[in-house]
C-alpha atoms as a PDB file:
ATOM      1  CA  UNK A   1      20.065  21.850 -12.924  1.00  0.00           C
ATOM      2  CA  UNK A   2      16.838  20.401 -12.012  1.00  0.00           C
ATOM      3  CA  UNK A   3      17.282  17.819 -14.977  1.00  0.00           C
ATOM      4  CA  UNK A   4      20.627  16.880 -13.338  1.00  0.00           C
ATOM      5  CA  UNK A   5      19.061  16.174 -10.183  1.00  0.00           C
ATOM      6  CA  UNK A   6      16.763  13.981 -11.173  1.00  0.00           C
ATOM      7  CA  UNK A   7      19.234  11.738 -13.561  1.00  0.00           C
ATOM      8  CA  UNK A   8      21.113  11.443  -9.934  1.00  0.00           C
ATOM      9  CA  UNK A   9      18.157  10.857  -8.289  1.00  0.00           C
ATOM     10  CA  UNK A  10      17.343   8.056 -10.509  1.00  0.00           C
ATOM     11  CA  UNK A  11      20.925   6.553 -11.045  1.00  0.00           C
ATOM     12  CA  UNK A  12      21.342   6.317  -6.800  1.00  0.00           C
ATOM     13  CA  UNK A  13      17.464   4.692  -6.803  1.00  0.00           C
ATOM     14  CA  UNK A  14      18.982   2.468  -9.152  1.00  0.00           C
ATOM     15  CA  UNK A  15      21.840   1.392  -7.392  1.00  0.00           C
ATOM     16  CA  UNK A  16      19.429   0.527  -4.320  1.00  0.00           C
ATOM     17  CA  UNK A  17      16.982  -1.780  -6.131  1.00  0.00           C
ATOM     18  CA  UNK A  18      19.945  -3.361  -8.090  1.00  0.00           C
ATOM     19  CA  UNK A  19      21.260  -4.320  -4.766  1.00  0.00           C
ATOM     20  CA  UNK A  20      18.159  -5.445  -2.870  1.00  0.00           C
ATOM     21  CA  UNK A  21      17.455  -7.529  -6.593  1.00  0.00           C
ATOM     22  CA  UNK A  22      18.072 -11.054  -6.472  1.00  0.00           C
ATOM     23  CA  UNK A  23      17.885 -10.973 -10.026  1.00  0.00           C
ATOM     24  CA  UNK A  24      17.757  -8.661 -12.843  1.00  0.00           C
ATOM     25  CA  UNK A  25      16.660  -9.333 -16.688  1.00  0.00           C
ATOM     26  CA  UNK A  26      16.855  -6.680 -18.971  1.00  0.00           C
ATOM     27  CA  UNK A  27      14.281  -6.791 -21.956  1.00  0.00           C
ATOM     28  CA  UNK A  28      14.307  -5.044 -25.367  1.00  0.00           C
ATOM     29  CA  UNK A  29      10.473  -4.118 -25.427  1.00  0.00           C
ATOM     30  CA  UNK A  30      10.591  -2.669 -29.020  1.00  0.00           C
ATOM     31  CA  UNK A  31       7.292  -2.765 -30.513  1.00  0.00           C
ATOM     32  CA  UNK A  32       5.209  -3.689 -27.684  1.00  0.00           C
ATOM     33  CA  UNK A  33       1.979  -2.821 -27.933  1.00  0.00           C
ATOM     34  CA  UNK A  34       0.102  -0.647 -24.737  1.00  0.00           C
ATOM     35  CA  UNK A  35      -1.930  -3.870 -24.114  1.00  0.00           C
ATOM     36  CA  UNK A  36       1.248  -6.378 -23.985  1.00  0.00           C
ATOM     37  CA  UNK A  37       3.329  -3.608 -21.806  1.00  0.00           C
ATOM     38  CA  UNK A  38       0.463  -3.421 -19.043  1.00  0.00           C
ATOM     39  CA  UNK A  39       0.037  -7.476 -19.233  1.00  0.00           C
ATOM     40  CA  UNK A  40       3.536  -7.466 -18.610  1.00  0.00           C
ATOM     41  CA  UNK A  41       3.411  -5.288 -16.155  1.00  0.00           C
ATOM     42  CA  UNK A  42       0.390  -7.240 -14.184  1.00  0.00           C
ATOM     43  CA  UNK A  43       2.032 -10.291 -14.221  1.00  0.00           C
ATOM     44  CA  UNK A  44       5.119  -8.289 -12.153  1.00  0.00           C
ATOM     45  CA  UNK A  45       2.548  -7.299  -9.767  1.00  0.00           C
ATOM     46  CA  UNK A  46       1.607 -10.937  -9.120  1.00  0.00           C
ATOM     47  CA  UNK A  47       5.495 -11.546  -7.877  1.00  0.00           C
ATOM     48  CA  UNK A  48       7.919  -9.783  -5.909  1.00  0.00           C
ATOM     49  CA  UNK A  49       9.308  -8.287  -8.757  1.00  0.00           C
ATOM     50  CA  UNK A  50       9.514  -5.096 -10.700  1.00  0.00           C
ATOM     51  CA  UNK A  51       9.313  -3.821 -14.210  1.00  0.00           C
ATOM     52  CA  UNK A  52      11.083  -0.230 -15.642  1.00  0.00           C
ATOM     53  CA  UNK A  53      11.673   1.204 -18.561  1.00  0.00           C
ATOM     54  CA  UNK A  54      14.889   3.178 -18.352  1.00  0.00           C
ATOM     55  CA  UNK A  55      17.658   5.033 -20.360  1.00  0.00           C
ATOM     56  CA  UNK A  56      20.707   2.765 -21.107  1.00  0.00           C
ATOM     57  CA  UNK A  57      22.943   5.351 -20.412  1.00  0.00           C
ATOM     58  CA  UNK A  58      21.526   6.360 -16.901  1.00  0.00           C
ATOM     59  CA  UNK A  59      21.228   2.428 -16.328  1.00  0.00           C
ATOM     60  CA  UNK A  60      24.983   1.871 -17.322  1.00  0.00           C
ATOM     61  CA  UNK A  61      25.916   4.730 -14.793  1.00  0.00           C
ATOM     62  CA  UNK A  62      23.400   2.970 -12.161  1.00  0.00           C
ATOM     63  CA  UNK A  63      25.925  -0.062 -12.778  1.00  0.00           C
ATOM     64  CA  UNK A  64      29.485   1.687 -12.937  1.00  0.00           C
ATOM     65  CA  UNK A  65      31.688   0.730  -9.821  1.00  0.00           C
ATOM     66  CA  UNK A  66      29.267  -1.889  -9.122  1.00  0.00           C
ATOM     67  CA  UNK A  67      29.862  -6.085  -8.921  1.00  0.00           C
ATOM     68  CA  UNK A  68      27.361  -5.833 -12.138  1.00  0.00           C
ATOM     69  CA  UNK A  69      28.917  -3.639 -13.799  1.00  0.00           C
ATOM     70  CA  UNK A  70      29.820  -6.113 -16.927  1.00  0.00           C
ATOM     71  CA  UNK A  71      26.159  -6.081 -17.499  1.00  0.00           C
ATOM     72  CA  UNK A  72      26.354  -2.338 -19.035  1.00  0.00           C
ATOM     73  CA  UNK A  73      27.141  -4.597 -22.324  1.00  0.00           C
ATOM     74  CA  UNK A  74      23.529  -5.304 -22.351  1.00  0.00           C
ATOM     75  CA  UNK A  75      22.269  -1.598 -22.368  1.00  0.00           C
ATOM     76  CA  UNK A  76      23.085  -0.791 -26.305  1.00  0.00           C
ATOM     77  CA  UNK A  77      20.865   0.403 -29.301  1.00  0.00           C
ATOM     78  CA  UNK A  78      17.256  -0.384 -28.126  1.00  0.00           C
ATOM     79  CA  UNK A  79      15.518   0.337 -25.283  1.00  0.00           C
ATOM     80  CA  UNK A  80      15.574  -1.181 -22.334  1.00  0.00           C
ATOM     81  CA  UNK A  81      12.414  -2.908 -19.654  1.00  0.00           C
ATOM     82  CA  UNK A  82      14.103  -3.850 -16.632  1.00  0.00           C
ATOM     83  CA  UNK A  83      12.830  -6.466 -14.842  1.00  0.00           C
ATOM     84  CA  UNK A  84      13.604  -6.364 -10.866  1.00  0.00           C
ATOM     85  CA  UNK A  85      13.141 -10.028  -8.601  1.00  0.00           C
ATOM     86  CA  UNK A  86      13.367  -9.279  -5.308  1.00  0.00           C
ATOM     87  CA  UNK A  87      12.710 -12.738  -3.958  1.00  0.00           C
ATOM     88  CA  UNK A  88      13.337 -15.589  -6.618  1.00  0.00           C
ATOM     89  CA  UNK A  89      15.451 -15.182  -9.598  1.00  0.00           C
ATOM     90  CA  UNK A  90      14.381 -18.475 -11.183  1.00  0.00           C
ATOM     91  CA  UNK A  91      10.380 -17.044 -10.800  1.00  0.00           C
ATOM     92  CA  UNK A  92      11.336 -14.193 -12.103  1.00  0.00           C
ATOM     93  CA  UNK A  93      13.072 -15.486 -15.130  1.00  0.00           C
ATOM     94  CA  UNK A  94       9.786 -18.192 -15.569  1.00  0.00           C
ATOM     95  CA  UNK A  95       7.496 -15.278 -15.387  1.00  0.00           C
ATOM     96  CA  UNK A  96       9.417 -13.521 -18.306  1.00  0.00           C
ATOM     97  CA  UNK A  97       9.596 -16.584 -20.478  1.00  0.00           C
ATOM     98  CA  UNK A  98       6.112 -17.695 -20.206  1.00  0.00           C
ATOM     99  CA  UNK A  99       5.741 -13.847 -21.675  1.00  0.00           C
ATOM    100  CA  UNK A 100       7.246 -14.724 -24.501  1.00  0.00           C
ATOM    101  CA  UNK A 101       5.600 -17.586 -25.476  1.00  0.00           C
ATOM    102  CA  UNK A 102       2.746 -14.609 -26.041  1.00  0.00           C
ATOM    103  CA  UNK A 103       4.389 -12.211 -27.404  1.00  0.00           C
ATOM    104  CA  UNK A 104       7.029 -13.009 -29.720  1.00  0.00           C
ATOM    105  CA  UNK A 105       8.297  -9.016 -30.238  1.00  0.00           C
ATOM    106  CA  UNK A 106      10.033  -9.218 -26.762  1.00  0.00           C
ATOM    107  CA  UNK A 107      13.315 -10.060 -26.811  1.00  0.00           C
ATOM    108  CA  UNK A 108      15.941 -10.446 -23.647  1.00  0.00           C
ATOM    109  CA  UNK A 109      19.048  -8.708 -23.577  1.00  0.00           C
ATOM    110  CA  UNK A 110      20.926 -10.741 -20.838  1.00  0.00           C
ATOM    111  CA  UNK A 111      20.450  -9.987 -17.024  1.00  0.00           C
ATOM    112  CA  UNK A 112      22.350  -9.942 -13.199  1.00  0.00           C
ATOM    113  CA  UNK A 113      22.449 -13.349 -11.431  1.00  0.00           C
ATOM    114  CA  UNK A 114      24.398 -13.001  -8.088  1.00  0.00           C
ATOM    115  CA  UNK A 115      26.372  -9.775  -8.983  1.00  0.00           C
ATOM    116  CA  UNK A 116      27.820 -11.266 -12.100  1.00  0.00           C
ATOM    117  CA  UNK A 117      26.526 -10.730 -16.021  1.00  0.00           C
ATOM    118  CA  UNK A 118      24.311 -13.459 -17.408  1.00  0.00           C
ATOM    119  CA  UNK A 119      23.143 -13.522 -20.826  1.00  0.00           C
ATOM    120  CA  UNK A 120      19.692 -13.882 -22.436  1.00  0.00           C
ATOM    121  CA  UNK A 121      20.607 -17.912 -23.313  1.00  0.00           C
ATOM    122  CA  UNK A 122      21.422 -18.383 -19.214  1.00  0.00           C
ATOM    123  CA  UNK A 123      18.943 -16.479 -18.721  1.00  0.00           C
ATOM    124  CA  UNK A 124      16.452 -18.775 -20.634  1.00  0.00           C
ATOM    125  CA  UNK A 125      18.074 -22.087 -18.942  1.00  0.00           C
ATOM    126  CA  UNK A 126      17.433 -20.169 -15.175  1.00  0.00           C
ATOM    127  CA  UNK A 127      13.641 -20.281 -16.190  1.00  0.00           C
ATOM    128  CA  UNK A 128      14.071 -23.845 -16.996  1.00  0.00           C
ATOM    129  CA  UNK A 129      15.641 -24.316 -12.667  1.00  0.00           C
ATOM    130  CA  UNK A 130      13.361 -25.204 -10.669  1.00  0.00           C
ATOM    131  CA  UNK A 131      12.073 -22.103  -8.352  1.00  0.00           C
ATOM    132  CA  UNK A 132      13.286 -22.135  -4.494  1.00  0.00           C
ATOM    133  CA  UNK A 133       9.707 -22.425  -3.592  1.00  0.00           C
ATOM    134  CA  UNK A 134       9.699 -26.180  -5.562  1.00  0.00           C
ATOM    135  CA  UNK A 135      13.141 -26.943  -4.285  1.00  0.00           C
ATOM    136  CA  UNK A 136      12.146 -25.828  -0.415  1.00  0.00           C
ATOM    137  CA  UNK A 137       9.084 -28.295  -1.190  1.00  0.00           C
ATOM    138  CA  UNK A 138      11.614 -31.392  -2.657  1.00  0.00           C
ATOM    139  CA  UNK A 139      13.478 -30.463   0.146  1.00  0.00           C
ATOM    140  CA  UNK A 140      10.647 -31.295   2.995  1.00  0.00           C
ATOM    141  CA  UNK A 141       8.826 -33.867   1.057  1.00  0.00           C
ATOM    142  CA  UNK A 142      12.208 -36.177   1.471  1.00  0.00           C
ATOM    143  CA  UNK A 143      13.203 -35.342   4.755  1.00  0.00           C
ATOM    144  CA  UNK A 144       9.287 -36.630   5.961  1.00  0.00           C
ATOM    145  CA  UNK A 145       9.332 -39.487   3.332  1.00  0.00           C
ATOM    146  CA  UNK A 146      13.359 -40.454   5.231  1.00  0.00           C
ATOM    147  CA  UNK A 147      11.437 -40.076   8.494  1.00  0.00           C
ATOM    148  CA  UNK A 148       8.498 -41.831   7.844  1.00  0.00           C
ATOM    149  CA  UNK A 149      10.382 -44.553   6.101  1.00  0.00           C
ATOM    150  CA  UNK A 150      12.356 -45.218   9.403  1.00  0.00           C
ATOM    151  CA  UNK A 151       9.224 -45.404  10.944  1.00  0.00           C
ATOM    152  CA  UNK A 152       8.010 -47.678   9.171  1.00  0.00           C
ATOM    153  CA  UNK A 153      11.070 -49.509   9.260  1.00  0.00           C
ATOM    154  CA  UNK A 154      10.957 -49.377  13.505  1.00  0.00           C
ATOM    155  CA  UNK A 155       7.379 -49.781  13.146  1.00  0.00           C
ATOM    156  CA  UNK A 156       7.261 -53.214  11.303  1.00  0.00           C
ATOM    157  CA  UNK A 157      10.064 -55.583  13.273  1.00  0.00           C
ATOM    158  CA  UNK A 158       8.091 -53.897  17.017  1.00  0.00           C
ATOM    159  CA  UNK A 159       5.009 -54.928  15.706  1.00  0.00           C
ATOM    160  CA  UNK A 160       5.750 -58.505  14.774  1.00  0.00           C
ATOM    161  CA  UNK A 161       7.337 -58.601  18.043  1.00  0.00           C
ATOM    162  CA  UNK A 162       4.093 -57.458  19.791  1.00  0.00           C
ATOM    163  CA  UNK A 163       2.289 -59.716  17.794  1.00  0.00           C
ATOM    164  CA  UNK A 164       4.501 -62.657  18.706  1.00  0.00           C
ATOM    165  CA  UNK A 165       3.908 -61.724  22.398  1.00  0.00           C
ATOM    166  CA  UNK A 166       0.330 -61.235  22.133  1.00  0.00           C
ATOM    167  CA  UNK A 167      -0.006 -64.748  20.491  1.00  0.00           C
ATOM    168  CA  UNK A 168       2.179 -65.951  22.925  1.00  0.00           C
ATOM    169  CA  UNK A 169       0.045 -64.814  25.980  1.00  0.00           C
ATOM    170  CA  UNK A 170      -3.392 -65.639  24.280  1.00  0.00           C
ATOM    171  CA  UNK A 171      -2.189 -69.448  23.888  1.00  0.00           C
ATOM    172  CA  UNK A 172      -0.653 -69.461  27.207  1.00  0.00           C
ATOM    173  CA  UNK A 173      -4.358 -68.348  28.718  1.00  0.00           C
ATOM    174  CA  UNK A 174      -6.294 -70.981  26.170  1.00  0.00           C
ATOM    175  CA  UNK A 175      -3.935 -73.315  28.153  1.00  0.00           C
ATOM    176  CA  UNK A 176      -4.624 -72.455  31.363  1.00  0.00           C
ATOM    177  CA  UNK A 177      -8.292 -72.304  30.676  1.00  0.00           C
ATOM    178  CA  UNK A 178      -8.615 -75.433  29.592  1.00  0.00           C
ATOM    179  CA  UNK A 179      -6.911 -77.122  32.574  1.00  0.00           C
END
């Protein structure tokens, strides 16, 4: 009974992070060593994002009757790291790729992008997006170039103008002063 309780307890926890997740990967972590599992696991830390090791069948009932739920594909044979982003998907997926490059054992199953099943090749191409940090950044560094552009723009046809009547008035007063 006890045993039961905590397979619900786990499945309905689940079913909360999977919905406050902006992004899930799922990883097959077979023969990672202790060292590469707590790496791993640091690197989460440094993001908003979270890394489990769960059962694929208490996973697959954490997904059933969900938007996701085509993801339970995913959860067969090995076992499964689940990787939780909570703020960025496209971070998230970066984080996990740059992990491969180090260790070569860790393999991705496929993942959740908005809801719907991805798999591990869409999941590679996210990593390749750029994050909604850099895209907030492309974002504001056009909107001031536009506006300082236009500045410019207003700047330089005033300030020939000013110029023009500054001339102007210093030749008119040479004038006079030489009457």
């Amino acid at each position: 009974m006890i045993q039961h309780d905590v397979k619900e307890t786990f499945v309905t926890d689940m079913k909360s992070e999977l919905g406050k997740a902006s992004g899930v990967i799922f990883l097959d972590y077979t023969g990672l060593t202790v060292a590469e599992v707590e790496s791993l696991r640091k690197q989460t830390r440094a993001g908003d994002t979270k890394y489990r090791v769960v059962k694929n069948t208490l996973m697959k009932r954490a997904l059933a009757g969900t938007s996701a739920e085509g993801a339970a594909k995913f959860l067969g044979g090995t076992p499964t790291g689940v990787l939780l982003g909570y703020s960025d998907p496209v971070s998230t997926a970066k984080m996990v790729v740059e992990f491969l490059k180090t260790c070569q054992h860790l393999k991705i199953k496929g993942g959740i992008l908005e809801s719907k099943p991805i798999d591990a090749k869409t999941t590679e191409a996210l990593a390749k997006m750029a994050s909604k940090r850099e895209l907030m950044a492309q974002v504001i560094g056009m909107a001031l170039g536009t506006g300082r552009r236009i500045a410019a723009q207003l700047k330089g046809p005033s300030g020939r103008l000013l110029g023009a009547i500054d001339k102007l008035s210093k030749d008119g007063l040479s004038k006079t002063e030489q009457k």
